[in-house]
N, C-alpha and C. Protein backbone atom coordinates (compact mmCIF):
# COMPACT_ATOMS: atom_id res chain seq x y z
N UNK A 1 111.87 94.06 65.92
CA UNK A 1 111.63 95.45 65.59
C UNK A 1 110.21 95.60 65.05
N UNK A 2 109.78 96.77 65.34
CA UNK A 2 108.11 96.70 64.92
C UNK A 2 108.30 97.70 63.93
N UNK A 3 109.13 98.48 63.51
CA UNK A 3 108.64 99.45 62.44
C UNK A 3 107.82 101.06 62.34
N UNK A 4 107.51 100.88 63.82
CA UNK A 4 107.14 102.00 63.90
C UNK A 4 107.84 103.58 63.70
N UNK A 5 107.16 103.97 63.22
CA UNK A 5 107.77 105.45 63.17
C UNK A 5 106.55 107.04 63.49
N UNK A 6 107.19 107.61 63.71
CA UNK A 6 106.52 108.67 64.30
C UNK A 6 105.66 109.46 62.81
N UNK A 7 104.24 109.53 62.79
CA UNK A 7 103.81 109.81 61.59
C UNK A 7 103.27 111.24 61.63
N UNK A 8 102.29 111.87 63.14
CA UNK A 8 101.99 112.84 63.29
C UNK A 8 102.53 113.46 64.54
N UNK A 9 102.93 114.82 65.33
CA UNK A 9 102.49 115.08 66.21
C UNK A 9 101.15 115.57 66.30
N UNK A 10 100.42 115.19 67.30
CA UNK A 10 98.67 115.91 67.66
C UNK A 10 98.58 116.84 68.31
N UNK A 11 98.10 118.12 68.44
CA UNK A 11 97.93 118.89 68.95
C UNK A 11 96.19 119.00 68.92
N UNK A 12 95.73 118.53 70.36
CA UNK A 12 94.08 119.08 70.60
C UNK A 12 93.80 120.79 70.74
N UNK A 13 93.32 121.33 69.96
CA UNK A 13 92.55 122.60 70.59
C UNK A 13 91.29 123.10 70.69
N UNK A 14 90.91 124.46 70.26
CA UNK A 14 89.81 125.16 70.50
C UNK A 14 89.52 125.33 68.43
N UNK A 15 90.44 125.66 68.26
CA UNK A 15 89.72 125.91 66.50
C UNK A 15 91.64 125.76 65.73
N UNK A 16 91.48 124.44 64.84
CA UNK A 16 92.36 123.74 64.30
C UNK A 16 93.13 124.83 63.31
N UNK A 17 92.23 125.07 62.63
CA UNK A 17 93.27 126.31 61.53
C UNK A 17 93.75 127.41 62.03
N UNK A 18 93.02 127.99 63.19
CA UNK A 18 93.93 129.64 63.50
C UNK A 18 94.83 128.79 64.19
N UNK A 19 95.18 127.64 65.19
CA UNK A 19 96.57 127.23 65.86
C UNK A 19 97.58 126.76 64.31
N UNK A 20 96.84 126.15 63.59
CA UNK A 20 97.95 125.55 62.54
C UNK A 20 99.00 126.71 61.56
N UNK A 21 97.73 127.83 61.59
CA UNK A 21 98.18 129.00 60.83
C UNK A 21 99.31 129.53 61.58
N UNK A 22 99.49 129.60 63.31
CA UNK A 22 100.16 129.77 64.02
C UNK A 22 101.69 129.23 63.51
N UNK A 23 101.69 127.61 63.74
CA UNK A 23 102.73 126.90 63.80
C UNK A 23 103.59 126.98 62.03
N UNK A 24 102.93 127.27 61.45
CA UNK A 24 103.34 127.41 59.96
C UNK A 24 103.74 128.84 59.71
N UNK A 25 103.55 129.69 60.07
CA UNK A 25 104.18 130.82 60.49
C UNK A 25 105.52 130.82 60.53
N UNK A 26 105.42 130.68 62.40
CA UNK A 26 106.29 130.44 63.01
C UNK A 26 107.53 129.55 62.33
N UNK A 27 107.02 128.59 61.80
CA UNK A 27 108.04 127.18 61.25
C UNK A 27 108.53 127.71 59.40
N UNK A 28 107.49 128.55 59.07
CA UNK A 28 107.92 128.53 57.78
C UNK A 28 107.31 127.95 56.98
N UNK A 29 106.52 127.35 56.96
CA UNK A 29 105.32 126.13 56.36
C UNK A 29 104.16 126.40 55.79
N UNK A 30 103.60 125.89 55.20
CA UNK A 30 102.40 126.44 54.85
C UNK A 30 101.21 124.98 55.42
N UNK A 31 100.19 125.65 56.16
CA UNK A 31 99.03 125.04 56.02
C UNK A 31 98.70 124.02 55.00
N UNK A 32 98.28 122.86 55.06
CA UNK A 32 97.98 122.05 53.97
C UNK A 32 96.49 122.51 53.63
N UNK A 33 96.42 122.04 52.16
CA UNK A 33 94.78 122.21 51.79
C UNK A 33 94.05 121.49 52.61
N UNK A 34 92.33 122.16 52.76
CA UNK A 34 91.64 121.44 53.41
C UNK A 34 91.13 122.07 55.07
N UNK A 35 91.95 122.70 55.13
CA UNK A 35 92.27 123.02 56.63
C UNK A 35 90.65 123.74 57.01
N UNK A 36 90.47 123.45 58.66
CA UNK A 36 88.81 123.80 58.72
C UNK A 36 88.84 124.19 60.48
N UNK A 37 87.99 124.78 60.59
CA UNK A 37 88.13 124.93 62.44
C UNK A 37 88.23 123.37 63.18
N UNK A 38 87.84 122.42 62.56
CA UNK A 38 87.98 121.29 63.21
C UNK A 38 89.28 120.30 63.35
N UNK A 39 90.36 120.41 61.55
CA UNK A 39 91.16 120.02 61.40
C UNK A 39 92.01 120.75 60.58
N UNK A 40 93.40 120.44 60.98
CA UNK A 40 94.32 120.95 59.85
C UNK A 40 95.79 120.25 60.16
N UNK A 41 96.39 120.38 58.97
CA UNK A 41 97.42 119.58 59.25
C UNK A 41 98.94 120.36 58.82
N UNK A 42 100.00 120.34 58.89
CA UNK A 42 101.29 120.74 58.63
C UNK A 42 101.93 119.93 58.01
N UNK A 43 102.35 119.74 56.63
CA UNK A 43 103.37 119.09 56.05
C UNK A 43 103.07 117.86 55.49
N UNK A 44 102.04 117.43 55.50
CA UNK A 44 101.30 116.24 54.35
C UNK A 44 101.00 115.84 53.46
N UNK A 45 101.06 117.80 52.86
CA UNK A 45 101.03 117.34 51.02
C UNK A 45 102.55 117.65 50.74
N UNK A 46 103.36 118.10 51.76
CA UNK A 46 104.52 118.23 50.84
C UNK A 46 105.71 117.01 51.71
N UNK A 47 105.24 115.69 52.23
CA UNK A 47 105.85 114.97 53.19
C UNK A 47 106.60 115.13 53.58
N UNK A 48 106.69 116.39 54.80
CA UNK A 48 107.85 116.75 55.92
C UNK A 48 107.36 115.52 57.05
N UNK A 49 108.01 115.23 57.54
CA UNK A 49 108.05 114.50 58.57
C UNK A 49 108.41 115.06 60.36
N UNK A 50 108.27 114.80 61.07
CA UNK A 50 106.46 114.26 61.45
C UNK A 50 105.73 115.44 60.85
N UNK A 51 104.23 114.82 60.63
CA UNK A 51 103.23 116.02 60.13
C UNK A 51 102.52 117.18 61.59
N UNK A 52 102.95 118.09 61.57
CA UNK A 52 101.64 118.31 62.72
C UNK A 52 100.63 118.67 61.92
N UNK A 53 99.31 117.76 63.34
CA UNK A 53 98.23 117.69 63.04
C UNK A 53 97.62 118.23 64.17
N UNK A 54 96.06 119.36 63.82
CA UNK A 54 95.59 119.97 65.20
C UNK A 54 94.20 119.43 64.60
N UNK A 55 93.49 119.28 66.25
CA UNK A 55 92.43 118.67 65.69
C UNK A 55 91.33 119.32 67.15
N UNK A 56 89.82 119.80 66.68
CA UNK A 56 89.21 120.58 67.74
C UNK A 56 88.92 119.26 68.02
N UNK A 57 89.06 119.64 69.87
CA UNK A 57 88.41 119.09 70.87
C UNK A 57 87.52 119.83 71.81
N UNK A 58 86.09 119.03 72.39
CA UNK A 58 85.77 119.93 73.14
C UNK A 58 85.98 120.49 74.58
N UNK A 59 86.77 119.24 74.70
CA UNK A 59 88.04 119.69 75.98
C UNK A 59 89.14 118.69 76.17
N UNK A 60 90.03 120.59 76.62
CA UNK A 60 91.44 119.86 76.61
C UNK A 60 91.78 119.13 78.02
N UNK A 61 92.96 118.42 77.96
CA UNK A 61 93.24 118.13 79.11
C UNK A 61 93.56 119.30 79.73
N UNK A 62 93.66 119.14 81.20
CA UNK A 62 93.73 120.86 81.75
C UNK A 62 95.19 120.03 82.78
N UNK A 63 95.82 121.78 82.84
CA UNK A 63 97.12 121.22 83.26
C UNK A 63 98.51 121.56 81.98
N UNK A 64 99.12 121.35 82.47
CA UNK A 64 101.02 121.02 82.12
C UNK A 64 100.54 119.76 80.84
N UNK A 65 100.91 120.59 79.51
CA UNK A 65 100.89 119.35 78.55
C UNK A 65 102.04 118.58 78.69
N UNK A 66 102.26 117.27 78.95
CA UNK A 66 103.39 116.57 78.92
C UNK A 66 104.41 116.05 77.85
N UNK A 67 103.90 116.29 76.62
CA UNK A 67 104.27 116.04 75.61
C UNK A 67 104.21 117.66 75.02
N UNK A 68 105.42 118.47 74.39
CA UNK A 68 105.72 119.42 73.94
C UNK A 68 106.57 119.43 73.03
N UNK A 69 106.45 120.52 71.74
CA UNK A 69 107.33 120.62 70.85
C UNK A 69 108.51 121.42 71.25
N UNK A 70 109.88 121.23 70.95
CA UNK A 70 111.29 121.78 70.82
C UNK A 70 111.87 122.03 69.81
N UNK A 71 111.76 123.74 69.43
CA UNK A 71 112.06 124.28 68.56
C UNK A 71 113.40 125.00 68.69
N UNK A 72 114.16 124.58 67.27
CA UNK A 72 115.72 125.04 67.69
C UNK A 72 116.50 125.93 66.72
N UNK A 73 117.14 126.79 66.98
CA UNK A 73 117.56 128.13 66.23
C UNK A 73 118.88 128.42 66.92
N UNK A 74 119.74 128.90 66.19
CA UNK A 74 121.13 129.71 66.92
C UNK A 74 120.73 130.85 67.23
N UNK A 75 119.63 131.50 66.92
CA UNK A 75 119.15 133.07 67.24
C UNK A 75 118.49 132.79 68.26
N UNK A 76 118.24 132.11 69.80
CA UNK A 76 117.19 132.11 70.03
C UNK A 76 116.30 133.53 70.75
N UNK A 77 116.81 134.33 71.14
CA UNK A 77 116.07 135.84 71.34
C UNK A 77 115.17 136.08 70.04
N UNK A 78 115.93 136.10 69.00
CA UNK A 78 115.04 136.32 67.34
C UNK A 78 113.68 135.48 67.37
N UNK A 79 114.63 134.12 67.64
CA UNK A 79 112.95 133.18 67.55
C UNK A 79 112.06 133.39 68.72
N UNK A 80 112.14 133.99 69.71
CA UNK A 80 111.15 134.16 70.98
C UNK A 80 110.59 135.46 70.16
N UNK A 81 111.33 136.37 69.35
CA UNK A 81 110.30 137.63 69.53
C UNK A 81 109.80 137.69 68.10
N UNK A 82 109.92 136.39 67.61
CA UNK A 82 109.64 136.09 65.91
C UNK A 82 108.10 135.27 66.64
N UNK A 83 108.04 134.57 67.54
CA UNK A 83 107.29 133.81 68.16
C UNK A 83 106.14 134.92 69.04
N UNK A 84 106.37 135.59 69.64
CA UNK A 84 105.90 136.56 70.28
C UNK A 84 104.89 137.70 69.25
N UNK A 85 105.79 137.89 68.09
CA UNK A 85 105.14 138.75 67.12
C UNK A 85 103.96 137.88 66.83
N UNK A 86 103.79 136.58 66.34
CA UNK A 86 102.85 135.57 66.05
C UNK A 86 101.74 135.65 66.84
N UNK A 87 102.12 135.90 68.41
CA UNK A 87 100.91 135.98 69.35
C UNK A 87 101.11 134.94 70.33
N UNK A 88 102.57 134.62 70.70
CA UNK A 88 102.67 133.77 71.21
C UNK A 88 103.72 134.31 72.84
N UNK A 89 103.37 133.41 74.32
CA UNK A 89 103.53 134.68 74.85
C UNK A 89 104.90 133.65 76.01
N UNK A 90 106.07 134.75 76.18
CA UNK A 90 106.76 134.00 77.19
C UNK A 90 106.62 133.18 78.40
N UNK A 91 107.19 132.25 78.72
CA UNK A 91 106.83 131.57 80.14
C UNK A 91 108.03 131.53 80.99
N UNK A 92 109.30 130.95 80.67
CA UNK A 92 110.12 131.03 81.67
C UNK A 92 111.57 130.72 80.70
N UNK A 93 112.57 131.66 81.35
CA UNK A 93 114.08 131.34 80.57
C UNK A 93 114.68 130.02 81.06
N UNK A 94 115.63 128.89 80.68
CA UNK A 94 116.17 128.42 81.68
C UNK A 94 117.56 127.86 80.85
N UNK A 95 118.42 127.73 81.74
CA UNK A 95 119.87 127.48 81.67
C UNK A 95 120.45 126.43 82.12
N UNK A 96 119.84 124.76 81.95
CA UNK A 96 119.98 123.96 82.59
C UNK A 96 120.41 122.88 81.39
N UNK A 97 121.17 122.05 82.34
CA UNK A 97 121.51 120.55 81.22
C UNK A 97 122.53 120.83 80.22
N UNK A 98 122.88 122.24 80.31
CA UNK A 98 123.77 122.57 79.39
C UNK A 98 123.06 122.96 78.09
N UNK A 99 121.85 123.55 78.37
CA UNK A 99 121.18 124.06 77.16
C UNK A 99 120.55 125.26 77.66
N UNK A 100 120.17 126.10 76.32
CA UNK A 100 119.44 127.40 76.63
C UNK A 100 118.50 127.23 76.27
N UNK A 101 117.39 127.61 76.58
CA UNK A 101 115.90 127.91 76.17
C UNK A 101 114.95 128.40 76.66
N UNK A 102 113.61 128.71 76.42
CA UNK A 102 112.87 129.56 76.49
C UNK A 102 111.63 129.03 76.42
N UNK A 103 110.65 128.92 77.16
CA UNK A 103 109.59 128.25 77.64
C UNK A 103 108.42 129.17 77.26
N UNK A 104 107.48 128.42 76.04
CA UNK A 104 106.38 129.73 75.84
C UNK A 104 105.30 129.14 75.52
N UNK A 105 103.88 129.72 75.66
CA UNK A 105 102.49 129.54 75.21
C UNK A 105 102.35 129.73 73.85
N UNK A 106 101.58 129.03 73.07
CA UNK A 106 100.85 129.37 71.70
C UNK A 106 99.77 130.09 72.10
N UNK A 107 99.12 130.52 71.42
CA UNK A 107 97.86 131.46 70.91
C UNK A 107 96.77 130.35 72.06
N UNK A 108 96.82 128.96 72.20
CA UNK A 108 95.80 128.70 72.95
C UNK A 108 96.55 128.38 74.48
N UNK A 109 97.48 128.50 74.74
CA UNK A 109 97.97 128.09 75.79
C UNK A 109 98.85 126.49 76.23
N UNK A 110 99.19 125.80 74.98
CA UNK A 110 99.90 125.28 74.52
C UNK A 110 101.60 125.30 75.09
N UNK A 111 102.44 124.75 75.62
CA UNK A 111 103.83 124.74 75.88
C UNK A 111 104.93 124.55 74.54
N UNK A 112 105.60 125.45 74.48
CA UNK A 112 106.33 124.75 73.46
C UNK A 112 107.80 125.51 73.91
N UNK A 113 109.00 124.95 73.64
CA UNK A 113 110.27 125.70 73.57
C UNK A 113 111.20 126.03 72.56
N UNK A 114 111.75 127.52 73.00
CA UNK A 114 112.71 127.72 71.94
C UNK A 114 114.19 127.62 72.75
N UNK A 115 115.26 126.58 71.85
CA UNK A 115 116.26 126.72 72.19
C UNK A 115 117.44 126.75 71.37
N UNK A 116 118.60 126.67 72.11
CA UNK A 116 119.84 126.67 70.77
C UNK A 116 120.29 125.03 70.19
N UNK A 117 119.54 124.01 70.44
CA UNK A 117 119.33 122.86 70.43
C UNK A 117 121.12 121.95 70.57
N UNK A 118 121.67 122.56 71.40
CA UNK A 118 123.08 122.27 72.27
C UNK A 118 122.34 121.94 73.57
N UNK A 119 123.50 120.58 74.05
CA UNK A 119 123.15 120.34 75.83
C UNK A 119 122.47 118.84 75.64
């Protein structure tokens, strides 16, 4: 066994604090101190686990991010238009695997889903 454990998710963007301000919103969280257009982080001074961390790049990979967050709620209509109010914009419904969810962009174009985290 190596011990590893999952310490951050990374998120690359365009300017680190308006996406983080995003996800802390959305999540309920607050921004950690420090936070700057280059970096910011979610949940580090108060050790939630994993931390997200956004960090400017001057380019993203372009394309389908392959790695995406899954966000889960029994409301999920509430959380799409709780998500939507944020500035965040629909992509596609789907009804597969025995789960519901909802496929959407962040503020930079980012993938992330909302579902009822059943399936």
């Amino acid at each position: 066994m190596t011990g590893l454990v999952i310490a951050h998710v990374t998120v690359d963007c365009a300017h680190a604090a308006d996406l983080a301000a995003f996800y802390a919103a959305l999540l309920d969280r607050q921004v950690d101190d420090g936070a700057s257009e280059h970096f910011a982080t979610i949940g580090r001074s108060t050790g939630a686990q994993p931390v997200l961390m956004f960090i400017s790049v001057p380019d993203r990979t372009p394309g389908k991010n392959s790695i995406h967050l899954d966000l889960h709620t029994p409301d999920v209509s509430a959380g799409v238009a709780r998500a939507a109010a944020l500035g965040a914009k629909p992509v596609a419904d789907f009804d597969e695997y025995g789960a519901v969810w909802t496929t959407m962009t962040d503020p930079e174009g980012n993938l992330f889903d909302i579902g009822t985290g059943e399936g």
